[in-house]
C-alpha atoms as a PDB file:
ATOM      1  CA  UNK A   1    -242.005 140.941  87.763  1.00  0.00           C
ATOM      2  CA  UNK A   2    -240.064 138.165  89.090  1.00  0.00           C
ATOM      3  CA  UNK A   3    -237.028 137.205  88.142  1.00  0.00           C
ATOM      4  CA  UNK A   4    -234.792 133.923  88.624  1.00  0.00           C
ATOM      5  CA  UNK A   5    -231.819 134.045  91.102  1.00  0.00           C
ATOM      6  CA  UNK A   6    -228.678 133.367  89.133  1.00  0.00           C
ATOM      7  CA  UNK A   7    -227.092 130.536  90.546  1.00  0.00           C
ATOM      8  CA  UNK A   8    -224.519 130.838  92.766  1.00  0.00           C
ATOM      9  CA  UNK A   9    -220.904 130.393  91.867  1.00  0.00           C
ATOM     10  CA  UNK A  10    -219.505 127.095  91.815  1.00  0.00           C
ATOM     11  CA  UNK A  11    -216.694 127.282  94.765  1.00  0.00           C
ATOM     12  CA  UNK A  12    -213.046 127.355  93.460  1.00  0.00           C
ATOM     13  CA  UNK A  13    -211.892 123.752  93.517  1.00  0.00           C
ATOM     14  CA  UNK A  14    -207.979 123.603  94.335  1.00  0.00           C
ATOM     15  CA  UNK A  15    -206.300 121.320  91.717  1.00  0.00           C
ATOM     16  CA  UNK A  16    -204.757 119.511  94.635  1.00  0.00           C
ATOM     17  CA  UNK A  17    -203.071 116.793  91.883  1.00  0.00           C
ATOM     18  CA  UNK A  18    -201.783 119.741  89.999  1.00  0.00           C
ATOM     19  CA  UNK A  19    -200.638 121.319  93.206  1.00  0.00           C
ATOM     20  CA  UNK A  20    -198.697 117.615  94.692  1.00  0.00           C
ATOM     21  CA  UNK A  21    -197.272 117.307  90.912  1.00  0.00           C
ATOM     22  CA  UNK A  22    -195.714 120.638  91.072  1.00  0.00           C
ATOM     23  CA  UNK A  23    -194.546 120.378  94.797  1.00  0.00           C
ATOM     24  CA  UNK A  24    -192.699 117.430  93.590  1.00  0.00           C
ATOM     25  CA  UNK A  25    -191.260 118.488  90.654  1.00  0.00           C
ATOM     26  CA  UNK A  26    -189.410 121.229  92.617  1.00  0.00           C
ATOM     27  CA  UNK A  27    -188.256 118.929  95.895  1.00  0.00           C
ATOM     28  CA  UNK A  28    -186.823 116.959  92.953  1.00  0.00           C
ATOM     29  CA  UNK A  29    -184.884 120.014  91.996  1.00  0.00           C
ATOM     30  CA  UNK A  30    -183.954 121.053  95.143  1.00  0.00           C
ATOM     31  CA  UNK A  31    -182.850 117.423  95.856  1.00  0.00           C
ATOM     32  CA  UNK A  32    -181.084 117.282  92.736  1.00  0.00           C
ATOM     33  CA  UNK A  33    -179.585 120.508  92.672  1.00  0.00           C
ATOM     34  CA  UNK A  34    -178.292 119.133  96.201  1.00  0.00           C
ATOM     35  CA  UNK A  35    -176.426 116.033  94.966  1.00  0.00           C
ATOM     36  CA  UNK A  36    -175.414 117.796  92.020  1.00  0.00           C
ATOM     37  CA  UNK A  37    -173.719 119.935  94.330  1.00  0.00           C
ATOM     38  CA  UNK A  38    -171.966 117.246  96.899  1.00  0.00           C
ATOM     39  CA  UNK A  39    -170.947 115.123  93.755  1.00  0.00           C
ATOM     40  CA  UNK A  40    -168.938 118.591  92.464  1.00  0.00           C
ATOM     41  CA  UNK A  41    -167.365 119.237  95.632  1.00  0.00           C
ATOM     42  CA  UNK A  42    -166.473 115.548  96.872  1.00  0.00           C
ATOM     43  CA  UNK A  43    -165.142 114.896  92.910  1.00  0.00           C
ATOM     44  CA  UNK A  44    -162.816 117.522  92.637  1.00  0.00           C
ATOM     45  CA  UNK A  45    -159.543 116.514  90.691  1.00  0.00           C
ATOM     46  CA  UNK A  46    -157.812 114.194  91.629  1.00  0.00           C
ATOM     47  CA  UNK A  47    -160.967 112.306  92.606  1.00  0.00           C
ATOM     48  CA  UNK A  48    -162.671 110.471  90.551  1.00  0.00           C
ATOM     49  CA  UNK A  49    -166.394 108.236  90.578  1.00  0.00           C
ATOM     50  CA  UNK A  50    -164.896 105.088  89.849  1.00  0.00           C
ATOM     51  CA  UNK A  51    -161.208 103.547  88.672  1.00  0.00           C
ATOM     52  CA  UNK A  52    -160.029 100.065  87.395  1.00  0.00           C
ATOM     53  CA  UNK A  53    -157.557  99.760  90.334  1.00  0.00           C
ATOM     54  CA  UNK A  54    -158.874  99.903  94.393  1.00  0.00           C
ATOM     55  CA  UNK A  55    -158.007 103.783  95.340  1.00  0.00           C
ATOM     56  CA  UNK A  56    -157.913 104.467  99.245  1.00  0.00           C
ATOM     57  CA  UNK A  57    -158.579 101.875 101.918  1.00  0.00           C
ATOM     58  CA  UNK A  58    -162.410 100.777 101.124  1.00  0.00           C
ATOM     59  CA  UNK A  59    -161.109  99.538  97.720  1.00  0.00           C
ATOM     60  CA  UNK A  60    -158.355  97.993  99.107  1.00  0.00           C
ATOM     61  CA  UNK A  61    -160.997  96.400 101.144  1.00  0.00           C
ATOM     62  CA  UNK A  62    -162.884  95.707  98.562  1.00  0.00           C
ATOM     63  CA  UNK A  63    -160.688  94.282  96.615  1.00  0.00           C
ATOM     64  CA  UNK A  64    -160.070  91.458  99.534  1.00  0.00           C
ATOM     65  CA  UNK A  65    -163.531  91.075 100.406  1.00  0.00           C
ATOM     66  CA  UNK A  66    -163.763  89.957  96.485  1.00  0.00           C
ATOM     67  CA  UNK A  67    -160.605  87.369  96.964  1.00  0.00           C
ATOM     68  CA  UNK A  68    -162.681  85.769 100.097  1.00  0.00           C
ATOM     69  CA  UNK A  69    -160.784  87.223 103.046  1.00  0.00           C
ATOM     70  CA  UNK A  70    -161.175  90.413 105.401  1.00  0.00           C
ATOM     71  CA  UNK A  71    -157.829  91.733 105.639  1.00  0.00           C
ATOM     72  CA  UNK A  72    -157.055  94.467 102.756  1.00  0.00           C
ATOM     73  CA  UNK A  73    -155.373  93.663  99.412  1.00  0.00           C
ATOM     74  CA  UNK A  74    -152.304  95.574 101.007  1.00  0.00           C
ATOM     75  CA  UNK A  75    -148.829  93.812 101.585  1.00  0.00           C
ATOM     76  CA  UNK A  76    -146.718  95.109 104.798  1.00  0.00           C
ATOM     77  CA  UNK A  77    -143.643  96.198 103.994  1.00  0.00           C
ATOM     78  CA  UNK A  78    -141.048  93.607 104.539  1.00  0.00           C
ATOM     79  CA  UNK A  79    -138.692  95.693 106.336  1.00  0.00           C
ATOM     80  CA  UNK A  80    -141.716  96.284 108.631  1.00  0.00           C
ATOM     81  CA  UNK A  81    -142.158  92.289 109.154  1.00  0.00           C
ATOM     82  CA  UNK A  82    -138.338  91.803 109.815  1.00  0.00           C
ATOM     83  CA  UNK A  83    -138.547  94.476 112.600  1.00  0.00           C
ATOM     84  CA  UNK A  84    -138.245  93.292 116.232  1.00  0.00           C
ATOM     85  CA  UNK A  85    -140.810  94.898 117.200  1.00  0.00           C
ATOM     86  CA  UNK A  86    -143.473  95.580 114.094  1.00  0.00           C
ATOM     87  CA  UNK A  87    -145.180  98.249 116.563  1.00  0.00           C
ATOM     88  CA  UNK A  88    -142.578  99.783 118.062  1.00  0.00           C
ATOM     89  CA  UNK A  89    -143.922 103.489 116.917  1.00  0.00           C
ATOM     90  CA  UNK A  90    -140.159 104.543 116.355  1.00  0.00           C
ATOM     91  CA  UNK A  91    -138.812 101.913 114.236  1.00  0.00           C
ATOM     92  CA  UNK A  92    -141.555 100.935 112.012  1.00  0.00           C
ATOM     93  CA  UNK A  93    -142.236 104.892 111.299  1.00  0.00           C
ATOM     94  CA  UNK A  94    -140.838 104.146 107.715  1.00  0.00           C
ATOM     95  CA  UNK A  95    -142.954 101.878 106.785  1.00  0.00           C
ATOM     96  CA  UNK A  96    -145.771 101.494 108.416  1.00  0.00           C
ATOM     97  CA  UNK A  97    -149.374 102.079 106.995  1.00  0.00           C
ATOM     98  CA  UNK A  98    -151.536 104.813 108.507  1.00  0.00           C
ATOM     99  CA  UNK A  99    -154.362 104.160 110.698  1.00  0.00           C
ATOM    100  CA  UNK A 100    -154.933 100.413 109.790  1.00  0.00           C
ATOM    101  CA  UNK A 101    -153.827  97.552 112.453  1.00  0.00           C
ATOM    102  CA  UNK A 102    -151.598  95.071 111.399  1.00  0.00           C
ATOM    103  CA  UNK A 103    -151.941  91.440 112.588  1.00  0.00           C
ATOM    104  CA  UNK A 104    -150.642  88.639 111.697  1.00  0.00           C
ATOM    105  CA  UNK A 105    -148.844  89.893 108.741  1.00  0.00           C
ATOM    106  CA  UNK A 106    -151.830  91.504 107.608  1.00  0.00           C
ATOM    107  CA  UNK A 107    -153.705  94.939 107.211  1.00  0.00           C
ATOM    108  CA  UNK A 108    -157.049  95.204 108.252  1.00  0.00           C
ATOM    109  CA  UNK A 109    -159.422  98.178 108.338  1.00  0.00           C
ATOM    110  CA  UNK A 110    -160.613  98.672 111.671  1.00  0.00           C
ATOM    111  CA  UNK A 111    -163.528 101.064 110.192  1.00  0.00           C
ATOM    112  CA  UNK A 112    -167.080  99.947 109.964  1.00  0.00           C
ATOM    113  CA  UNK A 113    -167.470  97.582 107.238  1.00  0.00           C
ATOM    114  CA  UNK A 114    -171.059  97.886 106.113  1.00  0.00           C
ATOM    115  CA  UNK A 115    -170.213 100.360 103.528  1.00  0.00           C
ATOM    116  CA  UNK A 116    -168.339  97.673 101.676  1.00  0.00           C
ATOM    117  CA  UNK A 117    -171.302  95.489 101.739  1.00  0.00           C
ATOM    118  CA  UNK A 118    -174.022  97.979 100.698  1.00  0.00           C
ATOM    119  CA  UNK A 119    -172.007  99.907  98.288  1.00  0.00           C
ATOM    120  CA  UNK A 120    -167.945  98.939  97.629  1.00  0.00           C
ATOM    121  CA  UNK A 121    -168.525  95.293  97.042  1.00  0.00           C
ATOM    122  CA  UNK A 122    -171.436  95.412  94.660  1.00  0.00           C
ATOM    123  CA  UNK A 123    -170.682  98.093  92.750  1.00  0.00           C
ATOM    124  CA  UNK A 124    -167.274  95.946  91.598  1.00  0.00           C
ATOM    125  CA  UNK A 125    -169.079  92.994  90.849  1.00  0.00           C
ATOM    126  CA  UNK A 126    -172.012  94.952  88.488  1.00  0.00           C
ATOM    127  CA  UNK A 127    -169.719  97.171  87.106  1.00  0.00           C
ATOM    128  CA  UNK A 128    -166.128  95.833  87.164  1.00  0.00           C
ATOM    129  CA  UNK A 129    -164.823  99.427  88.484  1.00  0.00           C
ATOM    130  CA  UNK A 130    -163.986 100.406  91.662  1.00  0.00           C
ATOM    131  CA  UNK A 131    -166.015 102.984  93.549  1.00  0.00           C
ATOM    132  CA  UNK A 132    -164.278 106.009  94.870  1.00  0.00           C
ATOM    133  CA  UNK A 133    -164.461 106.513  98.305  1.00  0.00           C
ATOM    134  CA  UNK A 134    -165.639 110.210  97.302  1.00  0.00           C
ATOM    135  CA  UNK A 135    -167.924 109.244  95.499  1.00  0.00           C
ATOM    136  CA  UNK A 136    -169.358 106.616  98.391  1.00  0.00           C
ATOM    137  CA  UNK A 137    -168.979 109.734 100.846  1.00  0.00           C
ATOM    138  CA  UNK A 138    -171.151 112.133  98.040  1.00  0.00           C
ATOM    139  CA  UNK A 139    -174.156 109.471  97.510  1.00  0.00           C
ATOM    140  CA  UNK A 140    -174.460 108.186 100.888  1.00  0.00           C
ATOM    141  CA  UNK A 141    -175.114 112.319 101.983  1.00  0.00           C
ATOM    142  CA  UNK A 142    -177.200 112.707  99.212  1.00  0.00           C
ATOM    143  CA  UNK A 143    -179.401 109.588 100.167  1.00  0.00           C
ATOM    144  CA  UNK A 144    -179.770 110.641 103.551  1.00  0.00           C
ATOM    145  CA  UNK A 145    -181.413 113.746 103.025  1.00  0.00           C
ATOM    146  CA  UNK A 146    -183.368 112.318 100.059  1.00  0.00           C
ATOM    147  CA  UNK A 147    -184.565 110.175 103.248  1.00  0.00           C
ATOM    148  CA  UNK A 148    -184.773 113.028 105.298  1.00  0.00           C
ATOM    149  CA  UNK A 149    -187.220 114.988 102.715  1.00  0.00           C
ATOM    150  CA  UNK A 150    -189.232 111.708 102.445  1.00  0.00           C
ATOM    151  CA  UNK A 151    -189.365 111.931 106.229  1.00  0.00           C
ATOM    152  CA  UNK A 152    -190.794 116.217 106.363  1.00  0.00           C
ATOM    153  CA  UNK A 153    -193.239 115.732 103.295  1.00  0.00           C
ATOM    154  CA  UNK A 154    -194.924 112.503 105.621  1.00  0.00           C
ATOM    155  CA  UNK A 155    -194.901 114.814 108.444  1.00  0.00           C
ATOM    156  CA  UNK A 156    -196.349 117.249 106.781  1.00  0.00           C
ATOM    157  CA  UNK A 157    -198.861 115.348 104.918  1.00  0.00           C
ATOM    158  CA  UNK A 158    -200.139 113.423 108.246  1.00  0.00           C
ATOM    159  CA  UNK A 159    -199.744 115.850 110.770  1.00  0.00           C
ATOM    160  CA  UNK A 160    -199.789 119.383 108.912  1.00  0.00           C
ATOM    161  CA  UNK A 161    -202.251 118.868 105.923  1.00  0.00           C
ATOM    162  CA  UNK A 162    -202.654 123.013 106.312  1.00  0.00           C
ATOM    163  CA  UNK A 163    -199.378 124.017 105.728  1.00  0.00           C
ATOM    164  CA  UNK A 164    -198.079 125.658 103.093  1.00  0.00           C
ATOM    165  CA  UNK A 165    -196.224 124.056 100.268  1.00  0.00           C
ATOM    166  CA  UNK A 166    -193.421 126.439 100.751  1.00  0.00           C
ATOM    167  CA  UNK A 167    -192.761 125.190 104.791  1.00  0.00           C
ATOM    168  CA  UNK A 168    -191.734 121.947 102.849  1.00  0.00           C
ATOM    169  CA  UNK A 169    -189.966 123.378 100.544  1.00  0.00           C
ATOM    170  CA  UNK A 170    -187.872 125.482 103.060  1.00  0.00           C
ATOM    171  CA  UNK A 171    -187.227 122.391 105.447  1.00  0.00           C
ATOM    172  CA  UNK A 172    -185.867 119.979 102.378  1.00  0.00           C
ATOM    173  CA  UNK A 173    -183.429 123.131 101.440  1.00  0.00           C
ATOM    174  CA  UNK A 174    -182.726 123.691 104.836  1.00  0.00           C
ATOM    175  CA  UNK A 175    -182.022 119.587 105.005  1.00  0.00           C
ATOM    176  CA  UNK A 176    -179.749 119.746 102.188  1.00  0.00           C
ATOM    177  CA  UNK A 177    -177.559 122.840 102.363  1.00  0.00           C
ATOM    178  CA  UNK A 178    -177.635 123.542 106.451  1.00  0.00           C
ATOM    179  CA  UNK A 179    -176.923 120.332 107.373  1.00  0.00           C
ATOM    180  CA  UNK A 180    -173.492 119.867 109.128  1.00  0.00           C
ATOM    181  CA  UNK A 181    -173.146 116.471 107.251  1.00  0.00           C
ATOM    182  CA  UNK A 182    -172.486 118.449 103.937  1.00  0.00           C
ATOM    183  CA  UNK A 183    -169.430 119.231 105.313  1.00  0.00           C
ATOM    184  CA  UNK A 184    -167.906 115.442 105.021  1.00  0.00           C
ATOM    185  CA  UNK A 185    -167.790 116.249 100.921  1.00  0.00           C
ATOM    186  CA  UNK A 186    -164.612 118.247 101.960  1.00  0.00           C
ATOM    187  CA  UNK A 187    -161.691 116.775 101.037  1.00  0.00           C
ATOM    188  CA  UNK A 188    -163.125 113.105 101.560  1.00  0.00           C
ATOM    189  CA  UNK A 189    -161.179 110.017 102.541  1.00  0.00           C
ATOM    190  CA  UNK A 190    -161.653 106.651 104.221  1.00  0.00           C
ATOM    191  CA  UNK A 191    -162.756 108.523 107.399  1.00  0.00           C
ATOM    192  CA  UNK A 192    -166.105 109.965 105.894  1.00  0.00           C
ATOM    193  CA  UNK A 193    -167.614 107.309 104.072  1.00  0.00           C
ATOM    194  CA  UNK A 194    -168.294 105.180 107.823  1.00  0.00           C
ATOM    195  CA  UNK A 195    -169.961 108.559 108.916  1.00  0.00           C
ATOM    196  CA  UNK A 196    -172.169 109.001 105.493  1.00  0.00           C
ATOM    197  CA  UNK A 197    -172.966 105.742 105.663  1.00  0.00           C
ATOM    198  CA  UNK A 198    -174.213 105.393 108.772  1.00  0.00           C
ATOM    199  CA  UNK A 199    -176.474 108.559 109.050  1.00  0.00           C
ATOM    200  CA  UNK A 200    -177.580 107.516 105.337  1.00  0.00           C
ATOM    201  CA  UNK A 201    -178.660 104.003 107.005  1.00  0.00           C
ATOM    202  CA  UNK A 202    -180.087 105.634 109.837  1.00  0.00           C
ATOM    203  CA  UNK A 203    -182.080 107.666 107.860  1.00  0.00           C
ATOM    204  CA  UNK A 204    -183.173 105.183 106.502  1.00  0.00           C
ATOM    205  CA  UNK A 205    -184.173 103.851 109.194  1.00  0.00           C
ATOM    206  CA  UNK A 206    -186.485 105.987 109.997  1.00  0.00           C
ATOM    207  CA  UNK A 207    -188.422 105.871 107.489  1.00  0.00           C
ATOM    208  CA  UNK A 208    -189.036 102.553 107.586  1.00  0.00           C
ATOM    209  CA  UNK A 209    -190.358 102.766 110.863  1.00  0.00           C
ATOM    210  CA  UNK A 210    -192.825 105.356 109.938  1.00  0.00           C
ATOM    211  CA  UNK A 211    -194.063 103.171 106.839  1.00  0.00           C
ATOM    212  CA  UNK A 212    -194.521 100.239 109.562  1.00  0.00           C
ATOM    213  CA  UNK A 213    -196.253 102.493 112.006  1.00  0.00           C
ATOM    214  CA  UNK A 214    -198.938 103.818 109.617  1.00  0.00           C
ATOM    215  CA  UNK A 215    -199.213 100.939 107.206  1.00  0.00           C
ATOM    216  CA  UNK A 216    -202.532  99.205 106.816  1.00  0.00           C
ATOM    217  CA  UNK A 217    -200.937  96.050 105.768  1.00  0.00           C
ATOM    218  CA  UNK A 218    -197.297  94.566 105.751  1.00  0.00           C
ATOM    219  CA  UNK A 219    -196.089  96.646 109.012  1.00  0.00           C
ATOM    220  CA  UNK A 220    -193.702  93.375 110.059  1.00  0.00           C
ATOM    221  CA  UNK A 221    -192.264  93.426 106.789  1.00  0.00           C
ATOM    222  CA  UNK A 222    -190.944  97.633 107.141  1.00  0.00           C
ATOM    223  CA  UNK A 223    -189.538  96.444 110.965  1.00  0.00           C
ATOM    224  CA  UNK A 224    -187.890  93.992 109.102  1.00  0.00           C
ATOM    225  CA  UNK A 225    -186.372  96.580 106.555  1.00  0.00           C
ATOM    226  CA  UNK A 226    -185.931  99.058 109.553  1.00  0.00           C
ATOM    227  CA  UNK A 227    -183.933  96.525 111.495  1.00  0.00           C
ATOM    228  CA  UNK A 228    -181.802  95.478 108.717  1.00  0.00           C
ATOM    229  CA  UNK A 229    -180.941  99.086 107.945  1.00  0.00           C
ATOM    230  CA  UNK A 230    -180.225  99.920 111.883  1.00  0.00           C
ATOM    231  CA  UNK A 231    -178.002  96.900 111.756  1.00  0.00           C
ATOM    232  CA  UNK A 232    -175.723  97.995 109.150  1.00  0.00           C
ATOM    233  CA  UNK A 233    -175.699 101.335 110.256  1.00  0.00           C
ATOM    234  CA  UNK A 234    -174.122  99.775 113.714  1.00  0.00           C
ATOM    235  CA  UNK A 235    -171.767  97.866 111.203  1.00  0.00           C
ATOM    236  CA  UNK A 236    -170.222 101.260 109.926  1.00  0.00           C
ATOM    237  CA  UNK A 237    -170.393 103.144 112.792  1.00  0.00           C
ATOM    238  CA  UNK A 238    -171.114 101.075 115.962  1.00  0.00           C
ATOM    239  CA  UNK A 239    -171.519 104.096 118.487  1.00  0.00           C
ATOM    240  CA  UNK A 240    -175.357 104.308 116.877  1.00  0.00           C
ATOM    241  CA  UNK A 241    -176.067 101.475 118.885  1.00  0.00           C
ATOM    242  CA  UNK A 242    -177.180 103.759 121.087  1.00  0.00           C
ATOM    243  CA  UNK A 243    -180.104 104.822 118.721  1.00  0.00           C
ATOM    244  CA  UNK A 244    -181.536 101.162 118.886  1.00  0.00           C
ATOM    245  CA  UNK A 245    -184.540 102.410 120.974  1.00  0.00           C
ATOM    246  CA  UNK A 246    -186.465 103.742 118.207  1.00  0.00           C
ATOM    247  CA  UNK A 247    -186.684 100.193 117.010  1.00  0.00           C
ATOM    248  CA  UNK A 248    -188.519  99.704 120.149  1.00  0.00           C
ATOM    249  CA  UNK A 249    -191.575 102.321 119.422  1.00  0.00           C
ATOM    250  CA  UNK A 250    -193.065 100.911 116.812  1.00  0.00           C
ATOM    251  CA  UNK A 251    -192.689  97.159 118.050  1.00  0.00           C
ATOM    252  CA  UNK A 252    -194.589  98.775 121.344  1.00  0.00           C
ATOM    253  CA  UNK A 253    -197.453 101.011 119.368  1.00  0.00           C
ATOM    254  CA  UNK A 254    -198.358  98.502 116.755  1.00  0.00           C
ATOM    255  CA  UNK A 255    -198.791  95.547 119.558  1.00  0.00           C
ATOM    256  CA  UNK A 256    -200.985  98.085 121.646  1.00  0.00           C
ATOM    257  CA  UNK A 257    -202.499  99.186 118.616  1.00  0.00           C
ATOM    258  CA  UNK A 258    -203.398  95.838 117.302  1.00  0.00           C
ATOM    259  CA  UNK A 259    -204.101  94.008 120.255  1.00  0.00           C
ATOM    260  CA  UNK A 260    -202.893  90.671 118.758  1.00  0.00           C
ATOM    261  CA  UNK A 261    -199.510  89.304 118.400  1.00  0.00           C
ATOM    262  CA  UNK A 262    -196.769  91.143 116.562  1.00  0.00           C
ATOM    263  CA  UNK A 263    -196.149  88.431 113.735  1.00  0.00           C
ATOM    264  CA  UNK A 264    -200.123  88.776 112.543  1.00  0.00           C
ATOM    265  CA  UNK A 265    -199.233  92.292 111.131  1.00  0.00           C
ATOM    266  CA  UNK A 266    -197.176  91.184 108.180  1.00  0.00           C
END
C-alpha cells in the first residue's frame, strides 16, 4: 500500500521587519535613556535649559551676534579702561573678566564660534529665550553619539549582516555611557560647549561621508553636507583641522569608482 509523503515543512522564515522594528525601538531607548541622562546631570540647579537674559559667555555672545557685532554684550569695567596699563595682570586683577581678551574697549570670546551659529543664535531668534550653555553642552553629546549609533548600525548592516542584534546593541550603550565625552556634562561652562560641539559636528561628519560613499545617487550633495559640517567643527574647535583628510577619501574612491568627473555624481 502506498502512501503519500507528507510534505515537508515550510522553513522558518525570520520576520526580519519585525526583528529591524524591535532593534530600533530599543537603540531608541538606549539613546534616549542616554540624553535623558546628560540633560539630568548637565541641568542640575542652578542650571537651567533656557532664560530670558544671556547666562555665561555664549549668551553674552549671543546676545551681540543678535545686535550685529562680534564682541560680547559685556561692558569693561571703567576702572579697568582708566588703568595705565588695562593688562597689566596686577592692576586690572579687580576688574578684569576671566578668560576673554579685551580689545579695543571690548570683550570678545576667543572660543570657537560655530556653536553660536548652529545652536545660540537660532535658538534666540525661534524662541526668544536664551539657551543655556548646559544645555548646548548636554544636546551637542547627545547628538554625537546619536551620530555615532547611526554610524555602528551602517557598519553593521553593510559589513556584518551576521551579527547579532545584541553586538549593536552593546556598542550604542557602550557609545553612550563609556564614552569619555560624557564627562563634559560635569559641571558645564563656556569651556565644554566648543568641545561638544565640535565632536558633535565631527560626527557628523562622518556620516555624511559614508552616505556619499555608498549612495547610488546625490553623493556630491552628502560631500557638500560633510564639508559644511567639518567646517564648523574647525570653527569651534580649530585643532580638528587636522582631521580634514577624511574629506579626502571619499573625494578619491568615488572619482576612481566612477571613472568620470566628480561634479557628475550629484
Amino acid at each position: 500500500m502506498s502512501s503519500t509523503p507528507s510534505p515537508a515543512p515550510a522553513p522558518l522564515v525570520k520576520n526580519r521587519a519585525g526583528t529591524s522594528r524591535r532593534l530600533r525601538w530599543v537603540l531608541w531607548a538606549v539613546l534616549l535613556g542616554c540624553g535623558w541622562s546628560y540633560l539630568g546631570t548637565a541641568l542640575r540647579y542652578p542650571n537651567r535649559m533656557f532664560s530670558q537674559e544671556p547666562q555665561g559667555y555664549y549668551g553674552l555672545l549671543a546676545a551681540g551676534f543678535l545686535r550685529g557685532h562680534l564682541y560680547a554684550a559685556i561692558t569693561p569695567h571703567p576702572a579697568l579702561l582708566a588703568l595705565k596699563d588695562p593688562y597689566d595682570p596686577v592692576a586690572n586683577a579687580p576688574y578684569r573678566v576671566h578668560d576673554m581678551t579685551l580689545w579695543q574697549g571690548r570683550y570678545y570670546l576667543y572660543f570657537g564660534a560655530a556653536p553660536e551659529l548652529i545652536w545660540f543664535v537660532p535658538v534666540k531668534l525661534l524662541t526668544g529665550s536664551y539657551p543655556s550653555e548646559a544645555g548646548a553642552v548636554a544636546l551637542f553629546i547627545f547628538g554625537g553619539v546619536g551620530a555615532g549609533a547611526l554610524l555602528l548600525a551602517a557598519m553593521r548592516r553593510r559589513y556584518y549582516p551576521e551579527a547579532p542584534a545584541w553586538t549593536l546593541v552593546a556598542g550604542v550603550v557602550c557609545l553612550g555611557i563609556a564614552n569619555p565625552i560624557t564627562l563634559l556634562t560635569q559641571a558645564p561652562q563656556f569651556y565644554q560647549v566648543p568641545i561638544s560641539g565640535a565632536f558633535f559636528l565631527l560626527m557628523l561628519t562622518l556620516v555624511a561621508i559614508v552616505r556619499a560613499l555608498h549612495a547610488a545617487r546625490g553623493a556630491l550633495v552628502w560631500l557638500a553636507v560633510a564639508s559644511l559640517a567639518f567646517g564648523l567643527s574647525v570653527g569651534a574647535r580649530p585643532n580638528y583641522v587636522l582631521s580634514g583628510f577624511a574629506l579626502c577619501v571619499p573625494v578619491a574612491w568615488l572619482a576612481w569608482r566612477r571613472r568620470r568627473p566628480l561634479w557628475s555624481l550629484a
